[in-house]
Protein backbone atom coordinates (compact mmCIF):
# COMPACT_ATOMS: atom_id res chain seq x y z
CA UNK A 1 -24.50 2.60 -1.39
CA UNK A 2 -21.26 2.49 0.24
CA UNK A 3 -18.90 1.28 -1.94
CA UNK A 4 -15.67 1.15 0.67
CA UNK A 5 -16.05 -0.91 3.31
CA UNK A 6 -13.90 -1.47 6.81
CA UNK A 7 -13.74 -1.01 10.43
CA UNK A 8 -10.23 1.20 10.03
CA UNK A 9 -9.07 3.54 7.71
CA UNK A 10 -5.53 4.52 7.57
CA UNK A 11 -3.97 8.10 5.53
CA UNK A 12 -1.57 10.07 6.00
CA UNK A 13 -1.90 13.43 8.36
CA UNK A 14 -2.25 15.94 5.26
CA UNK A 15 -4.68 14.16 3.77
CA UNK A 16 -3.04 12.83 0.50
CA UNK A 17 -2.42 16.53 -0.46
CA UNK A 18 1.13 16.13 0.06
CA UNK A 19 2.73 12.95 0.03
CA UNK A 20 1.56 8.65 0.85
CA UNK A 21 1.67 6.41 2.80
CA UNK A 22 4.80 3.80 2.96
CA UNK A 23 3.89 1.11 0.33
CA UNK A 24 5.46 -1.06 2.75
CA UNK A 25 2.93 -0.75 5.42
CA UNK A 26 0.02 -2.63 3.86
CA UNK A 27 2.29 -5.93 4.33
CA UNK A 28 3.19 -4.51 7.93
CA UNK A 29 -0.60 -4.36 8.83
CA UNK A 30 -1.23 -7.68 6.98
CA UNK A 31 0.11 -10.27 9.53
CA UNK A 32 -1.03 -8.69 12.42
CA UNK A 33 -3.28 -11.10 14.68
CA UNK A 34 -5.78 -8.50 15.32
CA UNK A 35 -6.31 -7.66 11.74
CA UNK A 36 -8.49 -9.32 8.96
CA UNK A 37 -8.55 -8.02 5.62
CA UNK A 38 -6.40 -5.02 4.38
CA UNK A 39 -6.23 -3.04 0.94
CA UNK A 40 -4.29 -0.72 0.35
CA UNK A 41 -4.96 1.85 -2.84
CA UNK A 42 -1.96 3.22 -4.56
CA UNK A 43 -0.93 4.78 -7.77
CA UNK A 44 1.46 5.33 -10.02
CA UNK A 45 2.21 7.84 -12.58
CA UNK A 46 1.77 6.24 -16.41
CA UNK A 47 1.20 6.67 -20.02
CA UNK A 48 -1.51 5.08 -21.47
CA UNK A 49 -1.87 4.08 -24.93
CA UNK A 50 -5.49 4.30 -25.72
CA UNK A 51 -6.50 3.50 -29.67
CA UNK A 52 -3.02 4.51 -30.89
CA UNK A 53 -3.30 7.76 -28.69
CA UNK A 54 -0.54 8.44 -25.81
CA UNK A 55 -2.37 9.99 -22.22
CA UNK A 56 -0.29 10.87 -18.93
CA UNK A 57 -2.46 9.27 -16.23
CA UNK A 58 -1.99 7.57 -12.34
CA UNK A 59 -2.77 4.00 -12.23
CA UNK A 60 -4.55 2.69 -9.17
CA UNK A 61 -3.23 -0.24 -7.43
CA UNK A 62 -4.48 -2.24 -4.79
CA UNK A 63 -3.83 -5.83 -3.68
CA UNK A 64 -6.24 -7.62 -5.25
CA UNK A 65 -6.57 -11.01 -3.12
CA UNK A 66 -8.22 -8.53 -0.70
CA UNK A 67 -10.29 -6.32 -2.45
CA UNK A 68 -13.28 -8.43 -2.86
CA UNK A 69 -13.91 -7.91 0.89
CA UNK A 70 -13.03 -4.17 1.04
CA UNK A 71 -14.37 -2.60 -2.20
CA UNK A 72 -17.84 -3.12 -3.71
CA UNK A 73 -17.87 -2.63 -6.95
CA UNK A 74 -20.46 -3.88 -9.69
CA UNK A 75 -18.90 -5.66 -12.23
CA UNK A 76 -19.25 -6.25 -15.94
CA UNK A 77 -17.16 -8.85 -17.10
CA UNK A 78 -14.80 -10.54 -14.40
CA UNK A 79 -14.01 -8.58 -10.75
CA UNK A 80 -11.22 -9.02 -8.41
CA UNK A 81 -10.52 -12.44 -8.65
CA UNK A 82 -9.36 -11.73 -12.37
CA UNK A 83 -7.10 -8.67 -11.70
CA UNK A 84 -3.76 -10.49 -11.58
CA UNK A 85 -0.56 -9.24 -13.26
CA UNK A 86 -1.27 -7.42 -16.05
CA UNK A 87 -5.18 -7.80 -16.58
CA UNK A 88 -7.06 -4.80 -15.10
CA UNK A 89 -10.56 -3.08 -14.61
CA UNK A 90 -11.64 0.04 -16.14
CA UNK A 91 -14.37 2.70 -14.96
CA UNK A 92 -17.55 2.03 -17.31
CA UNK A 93 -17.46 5.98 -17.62
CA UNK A 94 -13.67 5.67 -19.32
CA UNK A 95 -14.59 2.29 -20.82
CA UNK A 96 -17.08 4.75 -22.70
CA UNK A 97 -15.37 7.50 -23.21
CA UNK A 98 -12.09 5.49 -24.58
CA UNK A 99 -14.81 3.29 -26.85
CA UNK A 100 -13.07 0.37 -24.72
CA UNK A 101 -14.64 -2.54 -23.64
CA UNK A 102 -13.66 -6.13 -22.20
CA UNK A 103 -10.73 -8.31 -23.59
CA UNK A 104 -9.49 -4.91 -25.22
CA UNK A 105 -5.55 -4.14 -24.55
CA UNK A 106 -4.02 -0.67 -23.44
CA UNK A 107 -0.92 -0.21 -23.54
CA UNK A 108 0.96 1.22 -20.38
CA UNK A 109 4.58 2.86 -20.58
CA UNK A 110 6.11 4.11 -17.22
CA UNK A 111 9.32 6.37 -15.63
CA UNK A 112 11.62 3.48 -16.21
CA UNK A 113 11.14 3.01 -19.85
CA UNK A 114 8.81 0.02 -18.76
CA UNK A 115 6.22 -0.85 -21.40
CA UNK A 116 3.45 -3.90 -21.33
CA UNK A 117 -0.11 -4.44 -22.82
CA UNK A 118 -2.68 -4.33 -20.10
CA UNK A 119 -5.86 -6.52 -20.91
CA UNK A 120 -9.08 -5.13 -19.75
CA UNK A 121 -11.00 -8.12 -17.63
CA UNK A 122 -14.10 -5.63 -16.31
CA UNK A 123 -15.46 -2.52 -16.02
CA UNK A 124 -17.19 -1.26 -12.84
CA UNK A 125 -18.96 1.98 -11.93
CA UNK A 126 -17.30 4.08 -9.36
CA UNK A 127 -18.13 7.70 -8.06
CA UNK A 128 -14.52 7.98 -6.81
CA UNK A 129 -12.15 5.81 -8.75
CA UNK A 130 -11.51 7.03 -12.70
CA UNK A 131 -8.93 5.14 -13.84
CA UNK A 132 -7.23 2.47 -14.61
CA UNK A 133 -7.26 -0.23 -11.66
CA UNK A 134 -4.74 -3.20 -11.52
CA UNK A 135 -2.93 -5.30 -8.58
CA UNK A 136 0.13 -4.38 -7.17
CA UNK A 137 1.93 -6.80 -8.35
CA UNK A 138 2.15 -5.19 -11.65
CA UNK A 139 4.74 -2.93 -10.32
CA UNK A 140 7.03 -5.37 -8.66
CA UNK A 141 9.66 -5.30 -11.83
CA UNK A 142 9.33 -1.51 -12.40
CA UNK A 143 11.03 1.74 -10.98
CA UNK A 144 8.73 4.30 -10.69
CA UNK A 145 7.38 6.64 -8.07
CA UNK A 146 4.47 5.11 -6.24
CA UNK A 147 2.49 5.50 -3.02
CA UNK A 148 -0.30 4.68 -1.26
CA UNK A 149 -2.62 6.80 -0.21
CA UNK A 150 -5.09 5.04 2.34
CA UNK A 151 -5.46 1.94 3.23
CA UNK A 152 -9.11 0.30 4.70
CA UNK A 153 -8.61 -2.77 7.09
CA UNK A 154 -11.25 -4.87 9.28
CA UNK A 155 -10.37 -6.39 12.80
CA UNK A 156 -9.89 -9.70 12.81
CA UNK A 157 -12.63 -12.46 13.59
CA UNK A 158 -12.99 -12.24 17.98
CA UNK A 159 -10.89 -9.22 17.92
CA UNK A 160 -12.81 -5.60 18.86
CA UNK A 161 -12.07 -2.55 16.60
CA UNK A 162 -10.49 -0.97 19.13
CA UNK A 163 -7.63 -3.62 19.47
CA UNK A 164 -7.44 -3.96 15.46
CA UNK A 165 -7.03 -0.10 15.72
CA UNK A 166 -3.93 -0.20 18.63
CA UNK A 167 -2.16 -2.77 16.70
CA UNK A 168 -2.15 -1.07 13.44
CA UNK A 169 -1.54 2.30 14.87
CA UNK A 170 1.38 0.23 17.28
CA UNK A 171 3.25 -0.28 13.20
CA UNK A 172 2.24 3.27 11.97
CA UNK A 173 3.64 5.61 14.27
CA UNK A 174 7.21 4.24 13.18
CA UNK A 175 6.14 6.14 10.09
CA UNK A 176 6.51 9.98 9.94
């Protein structure tokens, strides 16, 4: 089934093929009246320590509190309401192929000299997302590049799709 749900989705014009989306625009879109939930799925580039063993990766961010509406994903072990700071879920498929598995630690190292122990709180099984998945809020102290590359969002409660979509394309077009 379907495992990304929402009335709107938002990207950039290429596609993701050459650049993001403002990180800033997810808590543009948030406040709006006319929209419910919004997620917004990011990245940023990493090392992860994995049994002793150093691996350049992207780790996918999203906010969290509004996941659980947005993305449908089968856990093992605890979901969304457990991916706070620096606890994070894991593809079963890299769970397996890492010989990881829940309460394990990886350790994550970033542009900025940043390091920090991530504890693994789930693993789900995803067609589309292969790595590493955590809550934005992990990067709050850390300077690295990051981006977002789509965002999903749902008009609010009473308010059509059509509206949601004027008010949230109303705060894009500032945006290149």
């Amino acid at each position: 089934g379907e495992q990304f749900r929402g009335d709107i989705s938002v990207s950039t014009s290429d596609q993701g093929s050459g650049g993001g989306l403002p990180t800033t625009l997810v808590d543009e879109l948030t406040p709006l009246p006319e929209v419910g939930d919004v997620v917004a799925f990011g990245g940023a580039p990493v090392r992860l320590t994995i049994n002793g063993t150093p691996e350049d990766s992207l780790i996918v961010t999203v906010n969290a509190d509004a996941a659980e509406n947005l993305i449908e994903f089968t856990f093992t072990g605890q979901g969304w309401d457990a991916v706070r700071d620096k606890s994070v879920v894991v593809p079963e498929d890299f769970a397996a192929d890492n010989s990881l598995e829940v309460g394990d630690t990886i350790g994550a190292g970033f542009l900025d000299g940043t390091t920090t122990d991530l504890t693994i709180v789930g693993l789900f099984d995803s067609a589309t997302v292969d790595s590493v998945v955590a809550d934005r809020s992990l990067l709050a102290d850390v300077q690295t590049i990051r981006f977002d590359v789509q965002i999903l969002a749902t008009a609010a409660p009473g308010t059509s799709v059509d509206e949601a979509r004027d008010a949230i394309a109303a705060v894009a077009k500032t945006y290149p």
